[in-house]
Structure formats: C-alpha cells, structure tokens
PDB file of N, CA and C in Angstrom:
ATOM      1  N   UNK A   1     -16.367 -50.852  -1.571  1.00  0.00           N
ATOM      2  CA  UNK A   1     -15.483 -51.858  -1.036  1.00  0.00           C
ATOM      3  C   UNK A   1     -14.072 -51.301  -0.875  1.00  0.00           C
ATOM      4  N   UNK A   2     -13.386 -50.230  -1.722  1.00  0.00           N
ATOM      5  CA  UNK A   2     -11.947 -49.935  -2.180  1.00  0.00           C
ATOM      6  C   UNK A   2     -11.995 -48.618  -0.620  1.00  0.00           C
ATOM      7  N   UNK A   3     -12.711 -48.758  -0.534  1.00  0.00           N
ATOM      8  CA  UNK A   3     -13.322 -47.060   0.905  1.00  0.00           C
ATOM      9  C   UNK A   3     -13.284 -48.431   2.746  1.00  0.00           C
ATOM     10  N   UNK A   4     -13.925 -49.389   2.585  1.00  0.00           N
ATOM     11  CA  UNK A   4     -13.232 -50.195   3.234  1.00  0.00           C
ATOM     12  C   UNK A   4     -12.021 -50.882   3.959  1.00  0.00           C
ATOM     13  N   UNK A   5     -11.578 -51.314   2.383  1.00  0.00           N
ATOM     14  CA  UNK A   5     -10.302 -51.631   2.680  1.00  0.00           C
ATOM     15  C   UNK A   5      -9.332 -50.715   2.690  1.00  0.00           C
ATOM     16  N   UNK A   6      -9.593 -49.587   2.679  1.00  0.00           N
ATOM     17  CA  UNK A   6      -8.949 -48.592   2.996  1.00  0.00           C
ATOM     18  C   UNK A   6      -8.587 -47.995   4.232  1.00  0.00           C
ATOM     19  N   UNK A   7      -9.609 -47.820   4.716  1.00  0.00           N
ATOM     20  CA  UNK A   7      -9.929 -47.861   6.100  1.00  0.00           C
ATOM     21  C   UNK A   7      -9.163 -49.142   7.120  1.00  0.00           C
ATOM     22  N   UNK A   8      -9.285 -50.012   6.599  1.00  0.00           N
ATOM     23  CA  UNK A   8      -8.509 -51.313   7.204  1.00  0.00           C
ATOM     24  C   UNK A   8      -7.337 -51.147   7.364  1.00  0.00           C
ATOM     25  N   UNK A   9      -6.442 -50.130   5.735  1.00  0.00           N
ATOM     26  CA  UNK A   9      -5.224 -50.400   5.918  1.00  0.00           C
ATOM     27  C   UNK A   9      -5.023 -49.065   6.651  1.00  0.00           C
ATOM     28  N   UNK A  10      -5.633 -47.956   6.791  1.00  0.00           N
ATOM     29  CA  UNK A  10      -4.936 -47.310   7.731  1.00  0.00           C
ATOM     30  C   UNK A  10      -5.076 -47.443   9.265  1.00  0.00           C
ATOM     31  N   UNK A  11      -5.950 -48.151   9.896  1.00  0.00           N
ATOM     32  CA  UNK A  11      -6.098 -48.587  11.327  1.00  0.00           C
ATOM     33  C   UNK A  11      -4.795 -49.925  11.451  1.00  0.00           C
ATOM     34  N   UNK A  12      -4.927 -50.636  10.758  1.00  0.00           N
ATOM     35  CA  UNK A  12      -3.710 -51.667  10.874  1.00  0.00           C
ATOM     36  C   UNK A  12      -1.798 -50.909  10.396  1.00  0.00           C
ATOM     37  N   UNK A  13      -2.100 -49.777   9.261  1.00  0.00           N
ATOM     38  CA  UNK A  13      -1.108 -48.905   9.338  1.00  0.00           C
ATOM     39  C   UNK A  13      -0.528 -48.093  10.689  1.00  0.00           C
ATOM     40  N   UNK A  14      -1.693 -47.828  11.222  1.00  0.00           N
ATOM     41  CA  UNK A  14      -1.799 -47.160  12.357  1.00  0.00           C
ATOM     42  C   UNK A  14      -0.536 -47.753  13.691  1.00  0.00           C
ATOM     43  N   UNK A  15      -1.363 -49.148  14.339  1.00  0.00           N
ATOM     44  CA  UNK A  15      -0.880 -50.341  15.109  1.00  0.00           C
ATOM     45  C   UNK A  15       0.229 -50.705  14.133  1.00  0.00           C
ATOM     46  N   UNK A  16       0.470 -51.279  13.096  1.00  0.00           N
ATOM     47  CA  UNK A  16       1.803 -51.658  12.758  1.00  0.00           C
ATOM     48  C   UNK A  16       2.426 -50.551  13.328  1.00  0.00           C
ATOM     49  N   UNK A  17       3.015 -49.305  12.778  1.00  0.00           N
ATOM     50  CA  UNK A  17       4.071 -48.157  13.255  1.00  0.00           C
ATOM     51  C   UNK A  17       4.313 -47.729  14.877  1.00  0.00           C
ATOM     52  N   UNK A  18       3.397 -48.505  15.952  1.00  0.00           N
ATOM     53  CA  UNK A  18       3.465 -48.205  17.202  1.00  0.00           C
ATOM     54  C   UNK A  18       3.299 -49.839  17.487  1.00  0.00           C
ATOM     55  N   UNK A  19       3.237 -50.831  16.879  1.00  0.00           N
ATOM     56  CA  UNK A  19       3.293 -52.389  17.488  1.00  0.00           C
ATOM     57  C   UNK A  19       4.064 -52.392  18.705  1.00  0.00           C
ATOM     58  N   UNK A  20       4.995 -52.387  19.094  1.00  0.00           N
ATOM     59  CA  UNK A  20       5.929 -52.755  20.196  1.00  0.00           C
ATOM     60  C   UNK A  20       5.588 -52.049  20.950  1.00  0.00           C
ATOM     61  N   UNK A  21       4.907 -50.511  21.468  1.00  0.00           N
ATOM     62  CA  UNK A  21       4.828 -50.173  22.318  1.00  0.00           C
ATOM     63  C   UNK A  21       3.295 -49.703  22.520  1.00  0.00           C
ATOM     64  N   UNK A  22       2.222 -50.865  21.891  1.00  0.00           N
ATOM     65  CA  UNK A  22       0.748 -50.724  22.180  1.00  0.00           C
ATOM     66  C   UNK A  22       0.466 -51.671  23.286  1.00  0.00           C
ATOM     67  N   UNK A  23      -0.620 -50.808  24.002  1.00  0.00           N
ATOM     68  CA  UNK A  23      -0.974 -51.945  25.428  1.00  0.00           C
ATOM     69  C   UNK A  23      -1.992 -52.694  24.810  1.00  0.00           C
ATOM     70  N   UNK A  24      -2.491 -53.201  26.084  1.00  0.00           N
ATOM     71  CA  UNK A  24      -3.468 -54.053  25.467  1.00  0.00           C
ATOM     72  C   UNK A  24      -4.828 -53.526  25.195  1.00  0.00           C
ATOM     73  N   UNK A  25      -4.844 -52.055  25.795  1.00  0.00           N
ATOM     74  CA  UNK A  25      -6.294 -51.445  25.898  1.00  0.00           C
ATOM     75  C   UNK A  25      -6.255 -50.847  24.187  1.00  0.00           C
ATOM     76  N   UNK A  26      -5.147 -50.246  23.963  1.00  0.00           N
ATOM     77  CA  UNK A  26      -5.377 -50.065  22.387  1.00  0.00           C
ATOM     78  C   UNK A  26      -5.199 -51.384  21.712  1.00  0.00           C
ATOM     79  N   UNK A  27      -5.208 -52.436  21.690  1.00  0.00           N
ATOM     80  CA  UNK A  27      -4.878 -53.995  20.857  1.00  0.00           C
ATOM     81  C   UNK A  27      -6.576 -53.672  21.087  1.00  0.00           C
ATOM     82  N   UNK A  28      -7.079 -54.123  22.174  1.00  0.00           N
ATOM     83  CA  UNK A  28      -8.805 -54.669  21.907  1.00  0.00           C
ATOM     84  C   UNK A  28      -9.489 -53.615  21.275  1.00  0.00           C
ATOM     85  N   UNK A  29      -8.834 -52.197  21.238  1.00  0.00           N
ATOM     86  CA  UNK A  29     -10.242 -51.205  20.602  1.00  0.00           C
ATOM     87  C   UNK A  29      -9.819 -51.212  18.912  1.00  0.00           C
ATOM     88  N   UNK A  30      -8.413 -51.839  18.617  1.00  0.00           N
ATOM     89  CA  UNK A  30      -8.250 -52.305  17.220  1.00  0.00           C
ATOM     90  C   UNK A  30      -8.932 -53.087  16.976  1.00  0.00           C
ATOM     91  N   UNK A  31      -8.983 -54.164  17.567  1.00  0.00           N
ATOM     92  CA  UNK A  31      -9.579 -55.826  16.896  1.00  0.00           C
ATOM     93  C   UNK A  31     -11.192 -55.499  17.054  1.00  0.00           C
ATOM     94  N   UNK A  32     -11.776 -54.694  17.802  1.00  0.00           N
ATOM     95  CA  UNK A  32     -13.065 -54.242  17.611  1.00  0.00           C
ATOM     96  C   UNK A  32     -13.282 -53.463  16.573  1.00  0.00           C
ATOM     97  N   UNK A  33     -12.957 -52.170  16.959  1.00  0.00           N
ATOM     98  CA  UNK A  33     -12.431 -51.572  14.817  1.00  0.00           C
ATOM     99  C   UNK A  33     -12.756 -52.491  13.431  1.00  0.00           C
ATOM    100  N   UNK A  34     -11.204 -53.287  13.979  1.00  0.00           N
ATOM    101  CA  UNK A  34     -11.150 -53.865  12.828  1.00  0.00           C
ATOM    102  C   UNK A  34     -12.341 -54.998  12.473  1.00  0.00           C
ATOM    103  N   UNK A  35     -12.975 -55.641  13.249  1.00  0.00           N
ATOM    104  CA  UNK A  35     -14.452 -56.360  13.571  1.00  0.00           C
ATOM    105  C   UNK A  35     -15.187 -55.931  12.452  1.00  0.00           C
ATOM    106  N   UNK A  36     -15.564 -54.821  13.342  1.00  0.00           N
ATOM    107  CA  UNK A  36     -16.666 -54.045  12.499  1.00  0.00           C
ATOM    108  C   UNK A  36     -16.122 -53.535  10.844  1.00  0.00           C
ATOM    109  N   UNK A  37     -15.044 -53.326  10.545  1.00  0.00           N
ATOM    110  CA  UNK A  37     -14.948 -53.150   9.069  1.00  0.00           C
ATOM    111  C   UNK A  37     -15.222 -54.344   8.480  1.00  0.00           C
ATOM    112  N   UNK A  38     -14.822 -55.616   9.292  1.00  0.00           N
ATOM    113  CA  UNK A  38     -14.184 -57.147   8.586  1.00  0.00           C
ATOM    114  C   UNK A  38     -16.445 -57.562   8.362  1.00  0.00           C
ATOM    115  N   UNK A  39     -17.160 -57.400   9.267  1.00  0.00           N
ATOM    116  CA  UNK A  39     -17.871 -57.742   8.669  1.00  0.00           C
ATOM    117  C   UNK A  39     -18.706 -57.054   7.414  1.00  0.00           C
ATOM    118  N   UNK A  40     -18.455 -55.461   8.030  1.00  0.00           N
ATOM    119  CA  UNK A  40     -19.156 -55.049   6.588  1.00  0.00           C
ATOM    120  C   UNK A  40     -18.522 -55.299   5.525  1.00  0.00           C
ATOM    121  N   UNK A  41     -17.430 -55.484   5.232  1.00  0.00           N
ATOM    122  CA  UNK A  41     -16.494 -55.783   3.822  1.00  0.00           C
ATOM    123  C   UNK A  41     -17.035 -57.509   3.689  1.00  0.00           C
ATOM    124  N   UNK A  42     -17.591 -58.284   4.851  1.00  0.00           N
ATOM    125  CA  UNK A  42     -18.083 -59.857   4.428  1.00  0.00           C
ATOM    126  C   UNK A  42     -19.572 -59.872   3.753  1.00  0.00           C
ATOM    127  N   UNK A  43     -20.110 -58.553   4.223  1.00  0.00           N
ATOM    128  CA  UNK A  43     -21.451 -58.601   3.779  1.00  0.00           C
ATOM    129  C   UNK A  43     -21.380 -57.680   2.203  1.00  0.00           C
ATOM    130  N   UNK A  44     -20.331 -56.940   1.836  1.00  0.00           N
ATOM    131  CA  UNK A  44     -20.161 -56.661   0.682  1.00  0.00           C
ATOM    132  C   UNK A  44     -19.653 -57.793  -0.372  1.00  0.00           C
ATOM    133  N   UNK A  45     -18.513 -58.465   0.119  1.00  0.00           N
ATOM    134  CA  UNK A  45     -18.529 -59.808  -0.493  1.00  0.00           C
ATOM    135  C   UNK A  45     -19.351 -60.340  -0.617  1.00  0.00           C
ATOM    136  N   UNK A  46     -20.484 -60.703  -0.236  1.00  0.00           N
ATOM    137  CA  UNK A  46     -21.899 -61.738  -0.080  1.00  0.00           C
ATOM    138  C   UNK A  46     -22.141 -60.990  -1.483  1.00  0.00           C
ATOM    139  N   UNK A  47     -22.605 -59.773  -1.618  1.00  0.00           N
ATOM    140  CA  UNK A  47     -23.306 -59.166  -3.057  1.00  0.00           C
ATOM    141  C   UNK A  47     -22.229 -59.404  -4.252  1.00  0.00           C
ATOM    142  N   UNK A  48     -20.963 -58.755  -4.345  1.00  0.00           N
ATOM    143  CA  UNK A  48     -20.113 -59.076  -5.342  1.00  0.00           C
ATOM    144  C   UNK A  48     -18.567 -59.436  -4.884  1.00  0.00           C
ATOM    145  N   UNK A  49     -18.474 -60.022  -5.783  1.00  0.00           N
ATOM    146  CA  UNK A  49     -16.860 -60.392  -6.128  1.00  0.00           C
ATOM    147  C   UNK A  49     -15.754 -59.160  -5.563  1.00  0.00           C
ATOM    148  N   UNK A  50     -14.822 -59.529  -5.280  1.00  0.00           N
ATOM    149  CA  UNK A  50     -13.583 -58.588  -5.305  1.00  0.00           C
ATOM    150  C   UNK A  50     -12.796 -58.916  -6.528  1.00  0.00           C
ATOM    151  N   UNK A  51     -12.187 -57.621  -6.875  1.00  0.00           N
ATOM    152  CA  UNK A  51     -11.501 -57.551  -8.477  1.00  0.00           C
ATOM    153  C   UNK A  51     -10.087 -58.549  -7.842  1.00  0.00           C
ATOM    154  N   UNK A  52      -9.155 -58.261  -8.829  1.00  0.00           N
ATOM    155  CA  UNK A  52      -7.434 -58.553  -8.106  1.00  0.00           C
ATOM    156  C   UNK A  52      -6.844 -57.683  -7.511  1.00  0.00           C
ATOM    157  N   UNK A  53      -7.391 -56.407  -8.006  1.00  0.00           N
ATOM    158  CA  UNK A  53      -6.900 -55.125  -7.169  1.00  0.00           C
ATOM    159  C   UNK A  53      -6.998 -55.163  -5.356  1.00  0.00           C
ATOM    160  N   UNK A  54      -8.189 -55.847  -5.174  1.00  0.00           N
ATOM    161  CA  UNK A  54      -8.702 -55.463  -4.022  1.00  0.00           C
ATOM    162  C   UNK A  54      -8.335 -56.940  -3.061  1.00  0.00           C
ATOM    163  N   UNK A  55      -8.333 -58.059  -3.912  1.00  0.00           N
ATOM    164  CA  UNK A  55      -7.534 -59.294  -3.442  1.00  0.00           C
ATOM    165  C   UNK A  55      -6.421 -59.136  -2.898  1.00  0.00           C
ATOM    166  N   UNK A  56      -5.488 -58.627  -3.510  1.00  0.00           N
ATOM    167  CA  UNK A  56      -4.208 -57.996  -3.118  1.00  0.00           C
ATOM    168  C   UNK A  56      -4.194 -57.513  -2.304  1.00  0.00           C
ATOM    169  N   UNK A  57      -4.793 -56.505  -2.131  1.00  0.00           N
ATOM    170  CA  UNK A  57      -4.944 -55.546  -0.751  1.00  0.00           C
ATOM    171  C   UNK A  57      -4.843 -56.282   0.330  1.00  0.00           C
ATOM    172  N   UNK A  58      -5.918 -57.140   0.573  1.00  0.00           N
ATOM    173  CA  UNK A  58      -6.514 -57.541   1.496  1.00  0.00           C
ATOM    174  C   UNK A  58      -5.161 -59.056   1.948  1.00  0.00           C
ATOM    175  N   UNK A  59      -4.636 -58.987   0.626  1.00  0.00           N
ATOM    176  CA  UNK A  59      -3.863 -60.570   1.074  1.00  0.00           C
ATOM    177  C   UNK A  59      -2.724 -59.989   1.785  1.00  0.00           C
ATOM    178  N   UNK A  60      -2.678 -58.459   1.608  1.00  0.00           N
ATOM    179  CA  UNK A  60      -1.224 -57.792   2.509  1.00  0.00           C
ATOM    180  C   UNK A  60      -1.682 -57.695   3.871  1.00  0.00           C
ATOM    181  N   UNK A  61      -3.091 -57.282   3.944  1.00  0.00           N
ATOM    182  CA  UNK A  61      -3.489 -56.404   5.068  1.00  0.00           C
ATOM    183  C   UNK A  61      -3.314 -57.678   6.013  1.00  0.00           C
ATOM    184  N   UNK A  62      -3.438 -59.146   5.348  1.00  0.00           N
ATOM    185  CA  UNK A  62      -3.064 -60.148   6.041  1.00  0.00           C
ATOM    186  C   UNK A  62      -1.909 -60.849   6.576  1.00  0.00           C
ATOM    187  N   UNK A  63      -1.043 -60.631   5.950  1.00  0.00           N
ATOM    188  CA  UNK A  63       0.409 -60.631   6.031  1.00  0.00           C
ATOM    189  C   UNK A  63       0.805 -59.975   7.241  1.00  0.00           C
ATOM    190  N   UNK A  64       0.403 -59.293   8.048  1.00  0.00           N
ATOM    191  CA  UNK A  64       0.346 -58.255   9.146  1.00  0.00           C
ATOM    192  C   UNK A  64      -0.060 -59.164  10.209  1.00  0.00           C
ATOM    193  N   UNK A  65      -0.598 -59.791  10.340  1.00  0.00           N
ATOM    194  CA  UNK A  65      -1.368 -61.011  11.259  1.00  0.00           C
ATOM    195  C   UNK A  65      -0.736 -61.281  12.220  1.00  0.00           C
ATOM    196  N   UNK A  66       0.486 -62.200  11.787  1.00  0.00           N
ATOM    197  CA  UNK A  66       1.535 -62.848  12.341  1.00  0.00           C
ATOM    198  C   UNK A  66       1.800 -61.922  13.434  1.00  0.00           C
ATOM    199  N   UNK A  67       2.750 -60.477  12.757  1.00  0.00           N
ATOM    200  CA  UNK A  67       2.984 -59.968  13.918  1.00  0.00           C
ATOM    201  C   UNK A  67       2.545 -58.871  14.986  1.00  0.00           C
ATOM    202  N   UNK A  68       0.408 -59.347  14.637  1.00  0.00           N
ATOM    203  CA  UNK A  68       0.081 -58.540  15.493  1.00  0.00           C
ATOM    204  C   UNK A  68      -0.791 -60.040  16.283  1.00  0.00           C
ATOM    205  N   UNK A  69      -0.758 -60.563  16.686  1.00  0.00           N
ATOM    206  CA  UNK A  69      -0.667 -62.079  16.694  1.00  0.00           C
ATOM    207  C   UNK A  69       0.579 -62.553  18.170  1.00  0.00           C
ATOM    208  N   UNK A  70       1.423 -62.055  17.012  1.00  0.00           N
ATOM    209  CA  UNK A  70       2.501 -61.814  18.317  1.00  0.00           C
ATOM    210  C   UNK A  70       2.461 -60.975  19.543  1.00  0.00           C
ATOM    211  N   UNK A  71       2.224 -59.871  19.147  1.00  0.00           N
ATOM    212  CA  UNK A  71       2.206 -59.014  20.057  1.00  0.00           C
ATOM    213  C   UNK A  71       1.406 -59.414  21.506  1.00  0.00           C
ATOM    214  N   UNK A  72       0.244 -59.583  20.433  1.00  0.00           N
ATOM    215  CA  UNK A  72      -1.235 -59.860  21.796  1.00  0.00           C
ATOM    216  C   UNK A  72      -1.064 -61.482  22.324  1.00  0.00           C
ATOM    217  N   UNK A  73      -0.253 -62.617  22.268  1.00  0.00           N
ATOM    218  CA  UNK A  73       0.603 -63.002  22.675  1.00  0.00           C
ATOM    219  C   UNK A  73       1.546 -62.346  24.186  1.00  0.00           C
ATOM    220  N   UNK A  74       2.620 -61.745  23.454  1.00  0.00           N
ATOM    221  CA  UNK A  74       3.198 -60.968  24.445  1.00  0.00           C
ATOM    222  C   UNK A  74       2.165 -60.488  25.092  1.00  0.00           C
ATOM    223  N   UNK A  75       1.249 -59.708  25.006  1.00  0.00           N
ATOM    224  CA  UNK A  75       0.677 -59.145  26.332  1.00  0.00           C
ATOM    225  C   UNK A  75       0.176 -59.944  27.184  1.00  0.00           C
ATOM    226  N   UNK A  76      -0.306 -60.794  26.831  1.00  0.00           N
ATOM    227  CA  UNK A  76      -1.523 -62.472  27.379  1.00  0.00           C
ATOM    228  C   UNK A  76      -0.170 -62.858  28.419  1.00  0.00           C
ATOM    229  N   UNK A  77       1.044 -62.843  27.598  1.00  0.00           N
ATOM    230  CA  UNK A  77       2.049 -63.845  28.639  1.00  0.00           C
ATOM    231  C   UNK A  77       2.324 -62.562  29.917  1.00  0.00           C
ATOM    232  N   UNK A  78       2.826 -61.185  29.899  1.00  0.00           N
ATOM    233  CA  UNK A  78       2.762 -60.344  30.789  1.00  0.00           C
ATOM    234  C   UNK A  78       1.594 -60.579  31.548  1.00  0.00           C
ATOM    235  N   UNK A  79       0.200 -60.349  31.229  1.00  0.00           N
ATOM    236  CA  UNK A  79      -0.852 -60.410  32.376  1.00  0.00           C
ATOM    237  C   UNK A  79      -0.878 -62.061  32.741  1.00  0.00           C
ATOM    238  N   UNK A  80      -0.601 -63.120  32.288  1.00  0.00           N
ATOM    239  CA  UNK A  80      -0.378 -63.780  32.897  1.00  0.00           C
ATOM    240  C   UNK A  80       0.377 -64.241  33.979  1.00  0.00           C
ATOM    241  N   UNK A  81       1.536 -63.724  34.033  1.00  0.00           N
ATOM    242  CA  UNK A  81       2.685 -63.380  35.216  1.00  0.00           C
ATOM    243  C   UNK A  81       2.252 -62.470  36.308  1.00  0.00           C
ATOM    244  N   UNK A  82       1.951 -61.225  35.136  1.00  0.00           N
ATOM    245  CA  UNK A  82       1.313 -60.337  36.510  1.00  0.00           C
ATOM    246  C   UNK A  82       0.332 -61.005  37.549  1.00  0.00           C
ATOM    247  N   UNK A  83      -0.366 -62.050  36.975  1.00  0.00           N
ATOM    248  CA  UNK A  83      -1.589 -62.761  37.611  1.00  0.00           C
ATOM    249  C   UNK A  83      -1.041 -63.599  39.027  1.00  0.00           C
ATOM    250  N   UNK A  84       0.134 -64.444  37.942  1.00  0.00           N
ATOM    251  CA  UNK A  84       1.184 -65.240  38.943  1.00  0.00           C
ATOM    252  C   UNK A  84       1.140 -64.550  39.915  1.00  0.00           C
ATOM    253  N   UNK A  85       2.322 -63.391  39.862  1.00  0.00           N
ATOM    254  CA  UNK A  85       3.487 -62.726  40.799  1.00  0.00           C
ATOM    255  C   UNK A  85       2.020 -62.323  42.161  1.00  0.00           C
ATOM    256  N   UNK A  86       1.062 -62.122  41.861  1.00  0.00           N
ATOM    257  CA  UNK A  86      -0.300 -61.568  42.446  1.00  0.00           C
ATOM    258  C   UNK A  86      -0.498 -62.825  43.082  1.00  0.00           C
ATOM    259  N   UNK A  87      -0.946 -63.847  42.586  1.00  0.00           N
ATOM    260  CA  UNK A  87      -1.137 -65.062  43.475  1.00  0.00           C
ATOM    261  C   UNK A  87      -0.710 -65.505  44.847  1.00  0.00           C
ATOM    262  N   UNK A  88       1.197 -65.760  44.218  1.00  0.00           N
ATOM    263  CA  UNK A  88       1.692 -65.744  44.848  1.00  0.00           C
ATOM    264  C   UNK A  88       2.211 -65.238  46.053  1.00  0.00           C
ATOM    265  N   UNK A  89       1.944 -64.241  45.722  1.00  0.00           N
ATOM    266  CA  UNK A  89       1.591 -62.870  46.843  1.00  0.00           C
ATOM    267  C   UNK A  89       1.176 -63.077  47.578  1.00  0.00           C
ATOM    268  N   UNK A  90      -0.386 -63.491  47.269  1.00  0.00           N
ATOM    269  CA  UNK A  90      -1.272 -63.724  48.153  1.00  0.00           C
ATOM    270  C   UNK A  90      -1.187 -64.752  48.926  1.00  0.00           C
ATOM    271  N   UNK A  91      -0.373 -66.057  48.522  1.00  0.00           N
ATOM    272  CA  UNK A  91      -0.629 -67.328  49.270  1.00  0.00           C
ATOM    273  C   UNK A  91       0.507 -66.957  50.204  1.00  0.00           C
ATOM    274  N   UNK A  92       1.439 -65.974  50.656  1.00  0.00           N
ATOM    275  CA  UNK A  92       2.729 -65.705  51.062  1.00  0.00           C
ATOM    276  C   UNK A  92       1.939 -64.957  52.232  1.00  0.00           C
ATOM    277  N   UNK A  93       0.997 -63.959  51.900  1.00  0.00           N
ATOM    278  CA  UNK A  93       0.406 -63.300  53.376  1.00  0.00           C
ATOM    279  C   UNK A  93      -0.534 -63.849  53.810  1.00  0.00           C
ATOM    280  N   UNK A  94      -1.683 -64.892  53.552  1.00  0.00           N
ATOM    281  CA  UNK A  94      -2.291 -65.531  54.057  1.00  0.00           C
ATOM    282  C   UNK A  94      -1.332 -66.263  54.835  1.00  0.00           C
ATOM    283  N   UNK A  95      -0.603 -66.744  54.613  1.00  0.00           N
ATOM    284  CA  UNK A  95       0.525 -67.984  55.456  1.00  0.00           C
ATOM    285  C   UNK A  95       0.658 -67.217  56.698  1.00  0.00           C
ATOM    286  N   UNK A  96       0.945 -65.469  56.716  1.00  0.00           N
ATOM    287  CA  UNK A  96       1.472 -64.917  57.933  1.00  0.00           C
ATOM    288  C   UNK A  96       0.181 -64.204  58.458  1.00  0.00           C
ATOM    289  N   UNK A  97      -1.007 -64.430  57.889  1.00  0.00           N
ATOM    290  CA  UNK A  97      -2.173 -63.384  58.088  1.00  0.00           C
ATOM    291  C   UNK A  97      -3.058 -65.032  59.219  1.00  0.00           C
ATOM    292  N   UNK A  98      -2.289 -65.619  59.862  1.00  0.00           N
ATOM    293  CA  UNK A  98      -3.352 -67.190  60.633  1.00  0.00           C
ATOM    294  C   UNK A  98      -4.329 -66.765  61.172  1.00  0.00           C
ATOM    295  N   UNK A  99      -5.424 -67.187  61.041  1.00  0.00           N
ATOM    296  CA  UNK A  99      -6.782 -66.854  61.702  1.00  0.00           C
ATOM    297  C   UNK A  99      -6.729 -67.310  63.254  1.00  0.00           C
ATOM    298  N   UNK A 100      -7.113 -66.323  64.251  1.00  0.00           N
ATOM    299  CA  UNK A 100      -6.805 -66.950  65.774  1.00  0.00           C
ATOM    300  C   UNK A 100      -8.001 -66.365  65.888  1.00  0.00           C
ATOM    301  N   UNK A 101      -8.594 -67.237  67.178  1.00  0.00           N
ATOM    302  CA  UNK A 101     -10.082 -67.348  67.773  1.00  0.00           C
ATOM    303  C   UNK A 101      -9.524 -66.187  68.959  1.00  0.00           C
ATOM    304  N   UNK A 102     -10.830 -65.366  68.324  1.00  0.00           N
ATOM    305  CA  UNK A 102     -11.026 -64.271  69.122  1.00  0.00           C
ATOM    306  C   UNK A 102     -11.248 -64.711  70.973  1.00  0.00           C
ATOM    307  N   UNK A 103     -11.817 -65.809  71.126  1.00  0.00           N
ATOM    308  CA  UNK A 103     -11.975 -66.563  72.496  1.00  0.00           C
ATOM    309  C   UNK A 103     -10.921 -67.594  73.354  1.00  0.00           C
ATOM    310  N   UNK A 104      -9.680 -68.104  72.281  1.00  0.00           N
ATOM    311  CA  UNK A 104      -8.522 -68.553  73.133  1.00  0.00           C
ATOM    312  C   UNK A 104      -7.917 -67.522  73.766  1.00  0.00           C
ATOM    313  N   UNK A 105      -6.983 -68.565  74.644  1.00  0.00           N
ATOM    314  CA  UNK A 105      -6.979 -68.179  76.049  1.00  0.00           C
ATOM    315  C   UNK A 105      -5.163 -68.398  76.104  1.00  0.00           C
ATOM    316  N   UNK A 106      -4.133 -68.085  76.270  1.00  0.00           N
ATOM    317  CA  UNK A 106      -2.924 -68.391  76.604  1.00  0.00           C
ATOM    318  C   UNK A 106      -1.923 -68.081  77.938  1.00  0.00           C
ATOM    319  N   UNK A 107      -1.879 -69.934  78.398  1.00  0.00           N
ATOM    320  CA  UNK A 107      -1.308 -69.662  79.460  1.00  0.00           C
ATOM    321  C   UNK A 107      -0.067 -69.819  79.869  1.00  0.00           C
ATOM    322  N   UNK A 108       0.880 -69.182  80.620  1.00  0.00           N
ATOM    323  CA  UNK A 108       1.869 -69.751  80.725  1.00  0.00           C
ATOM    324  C   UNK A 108       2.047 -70.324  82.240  1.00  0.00           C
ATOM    325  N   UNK A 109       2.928 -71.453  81.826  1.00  0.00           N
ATOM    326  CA  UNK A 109       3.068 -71.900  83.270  1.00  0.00           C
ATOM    327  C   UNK A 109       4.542 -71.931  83.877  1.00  0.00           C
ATOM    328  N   UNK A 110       5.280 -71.825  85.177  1.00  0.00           N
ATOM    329  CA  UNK A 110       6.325 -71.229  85.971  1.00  0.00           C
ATOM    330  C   UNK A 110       6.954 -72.681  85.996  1.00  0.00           C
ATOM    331  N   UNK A 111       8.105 -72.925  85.392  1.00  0.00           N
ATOM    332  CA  UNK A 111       9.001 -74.019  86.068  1.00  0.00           C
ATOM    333  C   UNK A 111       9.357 -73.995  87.567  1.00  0.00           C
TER     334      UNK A 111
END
C-alpha cells in the first residue's frame, strides 16, 4: 500500500510543479494514471485497513484537488471559447458563403 501511495505522490508531485503550464493532453493522461493507482489502492483497502501513517498521506495527496480542479476548469473554459470564437466564425461565412441556383438567370433591363 506505502509503494502506492507513493507512486500517487510522485505523479501528483510531478503536475503540481508544472500546474500552470500543463495542457490538457497531459491533465487526462494524469487523471488516467492516477485512476488506475486510485483503484488498486481501493481494492487494497477492501483487504486491510490503512495505518495513520498512510491516512495522512493520502489526506495531503488530497489537499491538491482544489487546485488541480482548478486548473482543468481553466482549460474546459479556454476550449470552450475556442469552440465559441469557431462557431462564430462559422455563422459569419455562411452569411457571405449564400447558396445561388446554379440555373437562375439575371436580367437587366435599359431605362
């Protein structure tokens, strides 16, 4: 279990010391990472107890949450804009992109 949470704290050691300038492609291959430790350390809990030693640990490794929480936040609100600014885009050249029938005809006529 102590080989676990070990492991936990240096992948979340990791992302804490580069937080502000992780994208989002390293945020999801953390929270997958971290996945896969979080359940084997749930299925070690299932067999025994954690001491206080290892309570502790784990109540810091949580404390970290908040501001990785935040972060992926911040990124959600960036690709959300980016999504916007893209939309918008689009409804701006459709407006000038008008569909005309390949078969009208335009005439002019002489005052």
């Amino acid at each position: 279990m102590d080989e676990l949470i070990g492991q936990l704290e240096n992948l979340t050691t990791d992302l804490m010391n580069r937080l502000n300038v992780t994208s989002y492609e390293e945020m999801v291959r953390f929270v997958e990472s971290r996945q896969l430790l979080v359940n084997e350390l749930e299925e070690l809990l299932k067999q025994s107890a954690a001491d206080v030693g290892q309570t502790d640990r784990i109540k810091n490794l949580l404390s970290n949450d908040t501001a990785i929480i935040s972060r992926m936040n911040f990124l959600k609100g960036e690709a959300a804009d980016w999504l916007q600014q893209r939309n918008m885009a689009k409804v701006q050249r459709n407006a000038y992109e008008t569909a005309y029938s390949s078969d009208a005809i335009l005439m002019d006529r002489r005052k």
